[in-house]
N, C-alpha and C. Protein backbone atom coordinates (compact mmCIF):
# COMPACT_ATOMS: atom_id res chain seq x y z
N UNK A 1 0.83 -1.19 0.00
CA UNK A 1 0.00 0.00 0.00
C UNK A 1 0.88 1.25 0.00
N UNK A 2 0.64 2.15 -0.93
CA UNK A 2 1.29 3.31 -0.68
C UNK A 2 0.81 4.45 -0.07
N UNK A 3 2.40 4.91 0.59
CA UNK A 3 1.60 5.86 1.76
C UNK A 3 1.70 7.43 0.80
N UNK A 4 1.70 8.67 2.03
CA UNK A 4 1.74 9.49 1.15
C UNK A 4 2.34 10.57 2.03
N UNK A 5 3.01 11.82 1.61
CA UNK A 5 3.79 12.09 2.46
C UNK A 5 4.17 13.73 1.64
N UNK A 6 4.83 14.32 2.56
CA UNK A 6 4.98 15.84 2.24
C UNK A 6 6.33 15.85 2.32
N UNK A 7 7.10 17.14 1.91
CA UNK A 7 8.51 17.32 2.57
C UNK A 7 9.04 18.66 1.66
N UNK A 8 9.22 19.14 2.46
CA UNK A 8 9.03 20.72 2.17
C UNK A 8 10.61 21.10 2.11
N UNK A 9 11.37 21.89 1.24
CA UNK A 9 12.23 22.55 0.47
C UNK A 9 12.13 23.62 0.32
N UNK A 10 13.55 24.40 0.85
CA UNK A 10 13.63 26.06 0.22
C UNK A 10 14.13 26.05 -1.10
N UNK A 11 13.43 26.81 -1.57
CA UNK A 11 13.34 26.53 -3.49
C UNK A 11 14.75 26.90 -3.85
N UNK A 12 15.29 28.13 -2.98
CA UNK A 12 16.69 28.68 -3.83
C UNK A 12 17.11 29.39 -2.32
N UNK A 13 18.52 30.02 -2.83
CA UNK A 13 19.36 30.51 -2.16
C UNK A 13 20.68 29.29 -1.93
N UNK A 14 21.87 29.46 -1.02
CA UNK A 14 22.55 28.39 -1.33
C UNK A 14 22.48 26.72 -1.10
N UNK A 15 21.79 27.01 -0.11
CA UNK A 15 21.21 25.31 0.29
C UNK A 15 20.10 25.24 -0.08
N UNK A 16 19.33 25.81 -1.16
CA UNK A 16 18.30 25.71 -1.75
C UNK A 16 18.07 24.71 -2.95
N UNK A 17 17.14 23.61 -2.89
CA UNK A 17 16.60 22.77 -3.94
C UNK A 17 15.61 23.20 -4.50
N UNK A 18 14.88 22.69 -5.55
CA UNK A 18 14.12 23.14 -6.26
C UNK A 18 13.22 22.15 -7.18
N UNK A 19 11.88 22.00 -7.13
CA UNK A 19 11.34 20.67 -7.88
C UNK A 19 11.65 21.09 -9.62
N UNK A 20 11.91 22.39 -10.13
CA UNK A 20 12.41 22.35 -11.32
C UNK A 20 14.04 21.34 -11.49
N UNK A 21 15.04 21.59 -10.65
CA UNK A 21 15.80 21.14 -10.38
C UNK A 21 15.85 19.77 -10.36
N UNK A 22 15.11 18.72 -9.39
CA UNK A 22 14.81 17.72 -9.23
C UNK A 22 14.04 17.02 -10.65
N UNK A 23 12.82 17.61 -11.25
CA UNK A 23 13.10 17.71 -12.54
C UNK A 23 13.98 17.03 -13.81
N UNK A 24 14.54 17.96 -13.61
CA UNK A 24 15.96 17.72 -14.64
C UNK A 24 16.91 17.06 -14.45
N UNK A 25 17.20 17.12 -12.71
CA UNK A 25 17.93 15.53 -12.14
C UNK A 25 17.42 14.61 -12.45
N UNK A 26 16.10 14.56 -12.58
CA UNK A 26 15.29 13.31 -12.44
C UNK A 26 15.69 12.18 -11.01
N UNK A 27 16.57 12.71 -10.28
CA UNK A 27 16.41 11.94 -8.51
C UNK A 27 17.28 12.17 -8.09
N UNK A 28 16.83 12.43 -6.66
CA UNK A 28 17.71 13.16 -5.75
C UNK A 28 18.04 11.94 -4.25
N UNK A 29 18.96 12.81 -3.51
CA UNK A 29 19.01 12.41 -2.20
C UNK A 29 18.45 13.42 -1.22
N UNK A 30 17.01 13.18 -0.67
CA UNK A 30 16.43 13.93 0.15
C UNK A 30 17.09 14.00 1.68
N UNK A 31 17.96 14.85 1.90
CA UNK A 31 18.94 15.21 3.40
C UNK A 31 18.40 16.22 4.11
N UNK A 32 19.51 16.37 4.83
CA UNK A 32 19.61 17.58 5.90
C UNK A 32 17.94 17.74 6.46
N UNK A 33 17.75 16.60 6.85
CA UNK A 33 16.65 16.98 8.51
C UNK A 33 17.22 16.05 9.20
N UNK A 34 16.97 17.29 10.42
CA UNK A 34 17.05 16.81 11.86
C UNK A 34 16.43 16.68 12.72
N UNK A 35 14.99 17.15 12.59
CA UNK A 35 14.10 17.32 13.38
C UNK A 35 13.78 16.14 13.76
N UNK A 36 13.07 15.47 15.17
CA UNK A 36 12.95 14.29 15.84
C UNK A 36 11.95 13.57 15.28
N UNK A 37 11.19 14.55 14.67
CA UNK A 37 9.32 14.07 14.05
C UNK A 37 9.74 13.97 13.01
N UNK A 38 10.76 14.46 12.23
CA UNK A 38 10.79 14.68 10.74
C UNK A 38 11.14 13.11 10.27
N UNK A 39 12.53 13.24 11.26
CA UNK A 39 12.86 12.12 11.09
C UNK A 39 12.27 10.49 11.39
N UNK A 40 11.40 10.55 12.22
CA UNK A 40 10.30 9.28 12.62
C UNK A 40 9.88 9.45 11.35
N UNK A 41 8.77 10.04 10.64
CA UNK A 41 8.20 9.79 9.62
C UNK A 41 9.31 9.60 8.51
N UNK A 42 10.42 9.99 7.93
CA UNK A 42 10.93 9.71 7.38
C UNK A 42 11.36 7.94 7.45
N UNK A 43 11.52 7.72 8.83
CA UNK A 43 11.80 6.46 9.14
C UNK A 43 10.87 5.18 8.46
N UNK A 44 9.49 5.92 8.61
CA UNK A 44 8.61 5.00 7.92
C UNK A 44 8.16 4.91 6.56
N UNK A 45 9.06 5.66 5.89
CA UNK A 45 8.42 6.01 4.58
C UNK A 45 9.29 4.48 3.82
N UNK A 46 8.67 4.07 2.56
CA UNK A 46 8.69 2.68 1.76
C UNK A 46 8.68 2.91 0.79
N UNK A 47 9.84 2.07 -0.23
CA UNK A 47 9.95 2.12 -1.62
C UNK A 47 8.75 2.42 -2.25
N UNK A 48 8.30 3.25 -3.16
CA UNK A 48 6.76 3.31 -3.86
C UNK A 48 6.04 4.40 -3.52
N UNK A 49 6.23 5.06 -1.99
CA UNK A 49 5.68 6.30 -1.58
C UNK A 49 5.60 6.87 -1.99
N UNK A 50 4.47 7.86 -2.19
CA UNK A 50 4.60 9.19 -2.85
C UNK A 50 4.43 10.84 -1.52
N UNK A 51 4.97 11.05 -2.92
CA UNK A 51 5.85 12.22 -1.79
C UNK A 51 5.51 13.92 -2.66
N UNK A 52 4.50 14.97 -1.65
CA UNK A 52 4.30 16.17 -2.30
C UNK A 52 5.47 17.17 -2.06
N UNK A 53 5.85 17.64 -3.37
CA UNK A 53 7.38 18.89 -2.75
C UNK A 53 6.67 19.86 -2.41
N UNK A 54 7.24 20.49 -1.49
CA UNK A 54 6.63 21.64 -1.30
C UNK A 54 7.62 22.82 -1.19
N UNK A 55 8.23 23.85 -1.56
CA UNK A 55 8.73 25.18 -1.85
C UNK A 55 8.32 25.43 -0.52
N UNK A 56 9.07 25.92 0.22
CA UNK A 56 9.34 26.86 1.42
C UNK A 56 9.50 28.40 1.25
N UNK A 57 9.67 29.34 2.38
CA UNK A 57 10.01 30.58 1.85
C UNK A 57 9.36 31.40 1.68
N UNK A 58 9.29 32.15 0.24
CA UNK A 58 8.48 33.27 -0.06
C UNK A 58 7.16 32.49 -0.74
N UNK A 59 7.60 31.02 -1.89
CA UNK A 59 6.53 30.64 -2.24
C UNK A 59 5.49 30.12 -1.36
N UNK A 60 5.94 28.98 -0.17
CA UNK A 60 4.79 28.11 0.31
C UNK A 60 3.43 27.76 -0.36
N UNK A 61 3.90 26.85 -0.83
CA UNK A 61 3.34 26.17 -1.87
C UNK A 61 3.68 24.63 -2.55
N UNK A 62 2.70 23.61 -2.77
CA UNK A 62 3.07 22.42 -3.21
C UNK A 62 3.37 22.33 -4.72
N UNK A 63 4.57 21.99 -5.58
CA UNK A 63 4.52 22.23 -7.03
C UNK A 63 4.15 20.98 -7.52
N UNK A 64 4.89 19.73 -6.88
CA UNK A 64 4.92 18.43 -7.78
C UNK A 64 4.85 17.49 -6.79
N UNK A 65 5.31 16.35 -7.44
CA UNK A 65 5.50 15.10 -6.77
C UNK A 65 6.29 14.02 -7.04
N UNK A 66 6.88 13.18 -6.21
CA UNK A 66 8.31 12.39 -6.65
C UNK A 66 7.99 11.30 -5.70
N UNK A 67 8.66 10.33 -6.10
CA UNK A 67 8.53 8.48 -6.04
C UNK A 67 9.51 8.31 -5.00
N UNK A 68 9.23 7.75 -4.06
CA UNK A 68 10.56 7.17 -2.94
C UNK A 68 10.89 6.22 -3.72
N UNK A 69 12.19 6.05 -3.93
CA UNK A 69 13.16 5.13 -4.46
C UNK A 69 13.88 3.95 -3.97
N UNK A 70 13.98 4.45 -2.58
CA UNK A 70 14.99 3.41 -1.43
C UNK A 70 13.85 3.10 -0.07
N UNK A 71 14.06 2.47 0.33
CA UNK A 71 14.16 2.89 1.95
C UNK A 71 15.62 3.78 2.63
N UNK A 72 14.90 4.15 3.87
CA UNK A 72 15.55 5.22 4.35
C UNK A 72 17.01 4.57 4.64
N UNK A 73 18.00 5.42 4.78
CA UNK A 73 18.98 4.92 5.00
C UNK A 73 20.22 6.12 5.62
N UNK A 74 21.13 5.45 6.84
CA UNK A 74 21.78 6.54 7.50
C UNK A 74 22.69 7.64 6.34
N UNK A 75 22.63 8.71 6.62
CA UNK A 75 22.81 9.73 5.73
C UNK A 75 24.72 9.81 5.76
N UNK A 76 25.12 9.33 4.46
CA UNK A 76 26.64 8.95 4.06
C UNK A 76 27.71 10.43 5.09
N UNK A 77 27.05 11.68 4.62
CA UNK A 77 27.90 12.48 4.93
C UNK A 77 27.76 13.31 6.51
N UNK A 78 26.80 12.50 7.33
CA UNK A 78 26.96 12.71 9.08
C UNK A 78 27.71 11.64 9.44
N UNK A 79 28.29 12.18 10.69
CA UNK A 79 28.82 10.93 11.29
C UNK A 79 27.57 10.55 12.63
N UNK A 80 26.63 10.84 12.63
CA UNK A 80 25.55 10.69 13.66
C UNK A 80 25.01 9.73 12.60
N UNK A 81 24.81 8.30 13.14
CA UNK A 81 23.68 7.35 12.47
C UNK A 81 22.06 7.42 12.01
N UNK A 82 22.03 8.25 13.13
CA UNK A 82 20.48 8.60 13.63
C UNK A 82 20.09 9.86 12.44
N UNK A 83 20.42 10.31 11.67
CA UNK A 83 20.26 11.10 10.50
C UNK A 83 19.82 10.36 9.55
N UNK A 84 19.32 10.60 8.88
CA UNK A 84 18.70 9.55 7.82
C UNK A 84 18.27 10.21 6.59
N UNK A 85 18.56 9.43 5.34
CA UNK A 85 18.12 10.21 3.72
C UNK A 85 17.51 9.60 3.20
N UNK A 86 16.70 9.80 2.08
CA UNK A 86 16.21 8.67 1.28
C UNK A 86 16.66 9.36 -0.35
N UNK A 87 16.24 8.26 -1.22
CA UNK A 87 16.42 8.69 -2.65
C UNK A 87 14.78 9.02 -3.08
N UNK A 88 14.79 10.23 -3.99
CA UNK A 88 13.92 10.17 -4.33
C UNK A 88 13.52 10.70 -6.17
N UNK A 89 12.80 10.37 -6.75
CA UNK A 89 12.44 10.88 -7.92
C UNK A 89 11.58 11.15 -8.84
N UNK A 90 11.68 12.30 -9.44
CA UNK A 90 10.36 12.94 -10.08
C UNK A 90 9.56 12.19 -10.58
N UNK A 91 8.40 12.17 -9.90
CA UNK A 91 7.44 11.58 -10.59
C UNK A 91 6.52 12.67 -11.60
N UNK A 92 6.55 13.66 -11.35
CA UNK A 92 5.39 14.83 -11.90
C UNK A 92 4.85 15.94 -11.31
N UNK A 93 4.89 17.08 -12.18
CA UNK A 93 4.53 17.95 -11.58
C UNK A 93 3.08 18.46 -11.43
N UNK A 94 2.71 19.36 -10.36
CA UNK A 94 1.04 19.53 -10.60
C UNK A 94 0.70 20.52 -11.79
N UNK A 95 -0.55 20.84 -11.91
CA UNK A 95 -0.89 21.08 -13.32
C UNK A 95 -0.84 22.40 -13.14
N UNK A 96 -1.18 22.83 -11.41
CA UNK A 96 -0.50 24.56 -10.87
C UNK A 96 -0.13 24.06 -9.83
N UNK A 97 0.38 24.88 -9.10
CA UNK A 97 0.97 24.99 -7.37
C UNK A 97 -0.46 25.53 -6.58
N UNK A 98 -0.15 24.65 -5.52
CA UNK A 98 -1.65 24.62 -4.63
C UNK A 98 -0.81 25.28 -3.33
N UNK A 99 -1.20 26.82 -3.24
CA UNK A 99 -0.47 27.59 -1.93
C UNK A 99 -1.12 27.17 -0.75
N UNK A 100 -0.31 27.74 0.47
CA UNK A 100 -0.38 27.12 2.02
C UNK A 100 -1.85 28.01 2.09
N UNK A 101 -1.84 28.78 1.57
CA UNK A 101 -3.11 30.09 1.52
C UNK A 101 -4.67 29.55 1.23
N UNK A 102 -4.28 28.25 0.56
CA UNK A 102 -5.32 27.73 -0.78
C UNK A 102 -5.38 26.18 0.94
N UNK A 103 -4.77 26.10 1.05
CA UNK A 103 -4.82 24.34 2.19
C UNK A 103 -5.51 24.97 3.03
N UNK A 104 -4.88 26.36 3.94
CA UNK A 104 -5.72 26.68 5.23
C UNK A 104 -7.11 27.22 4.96
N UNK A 105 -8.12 27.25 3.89
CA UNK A 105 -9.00 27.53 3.78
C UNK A 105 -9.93 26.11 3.76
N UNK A 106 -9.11 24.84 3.70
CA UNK A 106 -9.81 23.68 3.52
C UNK A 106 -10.36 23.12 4.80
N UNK A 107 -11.56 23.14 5.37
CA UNK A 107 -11.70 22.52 6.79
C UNK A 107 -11.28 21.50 7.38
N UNK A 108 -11.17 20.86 6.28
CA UNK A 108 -10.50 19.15 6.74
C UNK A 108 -9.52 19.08 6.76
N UNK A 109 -8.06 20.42 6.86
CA UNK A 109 -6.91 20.46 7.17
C UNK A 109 -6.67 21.20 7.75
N UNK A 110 -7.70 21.13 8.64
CA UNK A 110 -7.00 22.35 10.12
C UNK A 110 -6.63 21.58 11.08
N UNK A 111 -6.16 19.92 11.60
CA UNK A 111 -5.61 19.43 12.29
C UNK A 111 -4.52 18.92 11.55
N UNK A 112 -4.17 18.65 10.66
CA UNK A 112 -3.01 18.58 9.58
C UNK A 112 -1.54 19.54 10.25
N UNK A 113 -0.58 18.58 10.43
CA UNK A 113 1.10 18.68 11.10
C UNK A 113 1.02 20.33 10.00
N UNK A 114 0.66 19.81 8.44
CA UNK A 114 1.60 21.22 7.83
C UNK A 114 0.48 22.35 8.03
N UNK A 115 -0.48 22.68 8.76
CA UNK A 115 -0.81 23.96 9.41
C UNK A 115 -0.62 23.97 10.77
N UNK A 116 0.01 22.83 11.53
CA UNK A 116 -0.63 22.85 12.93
C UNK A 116 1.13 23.31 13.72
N UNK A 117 2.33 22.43 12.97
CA UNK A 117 3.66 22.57 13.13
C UNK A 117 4.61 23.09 11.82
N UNK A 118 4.32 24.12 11.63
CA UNK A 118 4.62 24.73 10.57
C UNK A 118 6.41 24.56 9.97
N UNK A 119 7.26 24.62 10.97
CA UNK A 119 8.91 23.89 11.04
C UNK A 119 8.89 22.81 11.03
N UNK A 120 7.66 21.71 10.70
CA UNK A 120 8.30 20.60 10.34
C UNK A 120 8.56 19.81 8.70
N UNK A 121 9.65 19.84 8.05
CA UNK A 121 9.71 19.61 7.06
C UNK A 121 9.20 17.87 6.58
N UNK A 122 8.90 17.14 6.81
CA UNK A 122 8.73 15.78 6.59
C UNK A 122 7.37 15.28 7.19
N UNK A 123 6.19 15.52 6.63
CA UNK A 123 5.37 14.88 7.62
C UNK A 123 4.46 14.09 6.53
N UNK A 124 3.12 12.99 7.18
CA UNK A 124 2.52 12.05 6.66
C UNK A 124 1.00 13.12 5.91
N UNK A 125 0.80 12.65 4.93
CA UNK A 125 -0.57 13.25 4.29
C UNK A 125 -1.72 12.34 4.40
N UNK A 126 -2.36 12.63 5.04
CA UNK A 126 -3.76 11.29 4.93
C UNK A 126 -4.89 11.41 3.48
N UNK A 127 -4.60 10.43 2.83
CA UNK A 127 -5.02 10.01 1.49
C UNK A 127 -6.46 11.22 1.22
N UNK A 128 -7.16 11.68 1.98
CA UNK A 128 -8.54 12.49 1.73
C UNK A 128 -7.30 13.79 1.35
N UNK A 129 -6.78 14.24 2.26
CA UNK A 129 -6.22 15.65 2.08
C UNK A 129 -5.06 15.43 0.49
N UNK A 130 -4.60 14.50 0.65
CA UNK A 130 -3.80 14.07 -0.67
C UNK A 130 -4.54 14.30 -2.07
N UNK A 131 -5.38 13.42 -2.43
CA UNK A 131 -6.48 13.47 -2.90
C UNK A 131 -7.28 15.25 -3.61
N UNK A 132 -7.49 15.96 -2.28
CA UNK A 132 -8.14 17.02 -1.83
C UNK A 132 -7.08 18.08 -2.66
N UNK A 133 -5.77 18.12 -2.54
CA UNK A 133 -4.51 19.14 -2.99
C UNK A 133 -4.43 18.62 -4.44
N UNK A 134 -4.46 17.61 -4.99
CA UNK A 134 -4.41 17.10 -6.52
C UNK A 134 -5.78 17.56 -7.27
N UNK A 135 -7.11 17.60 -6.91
CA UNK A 135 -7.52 18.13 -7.19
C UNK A 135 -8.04 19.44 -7.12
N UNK A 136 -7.71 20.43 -6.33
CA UNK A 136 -6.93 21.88 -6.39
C UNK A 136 -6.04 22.43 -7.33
N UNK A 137 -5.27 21.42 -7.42
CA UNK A 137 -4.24 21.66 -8.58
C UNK A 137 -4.69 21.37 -9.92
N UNK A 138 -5.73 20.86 -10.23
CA UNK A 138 -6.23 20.68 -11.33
C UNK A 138 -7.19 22.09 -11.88
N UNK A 139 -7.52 22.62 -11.18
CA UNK A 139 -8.44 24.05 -11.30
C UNK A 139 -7.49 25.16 -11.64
């Protein structure tokens, strides 16, 4: 069964990624979180997952979506085990970007991690709200 999952990116500046970017890589290594929650859910994420990017920053906003590739695995360039990356790759982008502006107006995502803990980059999407943002993006 595939799950479904968020993970939010500053689009630019120097440690900035970008789903155009990812894109044209066509697959990345999703790093650098540390957060304790970020990382649990990361922990559970499974080859096949799908995964919404989301632009941080000035945009806040979801553009696309990309395929977990691996299971998670300790991140090559920490020496802390407990860090963890996965591979991931473009699966597609949405048909527009569905802003944080456009989610908090949806009632059925006002207990939702990405309005409720706004610093957490990695969290789980429950299939209605998944669902709910794909077709947003279709309008």
């Amino acid at each position: 069964m595939v799950n479904y999952w968020l993970a939010k990116q500053e689009p630019s500046g120097p440690r900035g990624y970008n789903f155009e970017t990812l894109k044209k890589d066509k697959k990345t290594v999703w790093d650098g979180v540390h957060n304790n929650l970020a990382l649990k859910h990361m922990r559970e994420m499974k080859k096949g997952d799908l995964v919404l990017f989301y632009h941080t920053g000035d945009e806040r906003q979801a553009v696309g979506i990309m395929e977990v590739v691996s299971e998670p695995y300790p991140n090559p360039k920490e020496d802390n085990k407990r860090f963890i990356v996965f591979d991931g790759k473009y699966k597609k982008s949405l048909k527009r970007p569905v802003t944080l502006d456009e989610m908090k107006k949806q009632k059925k995502f006002q207990n939702w991690e990405l309005l409720r803990i706004s610093r957490l980059s990695v969290m789980p999407v429950p299939k209605d709200i998944w669902n709910t943002i794909l077709d947003i993006s279709q309008n």
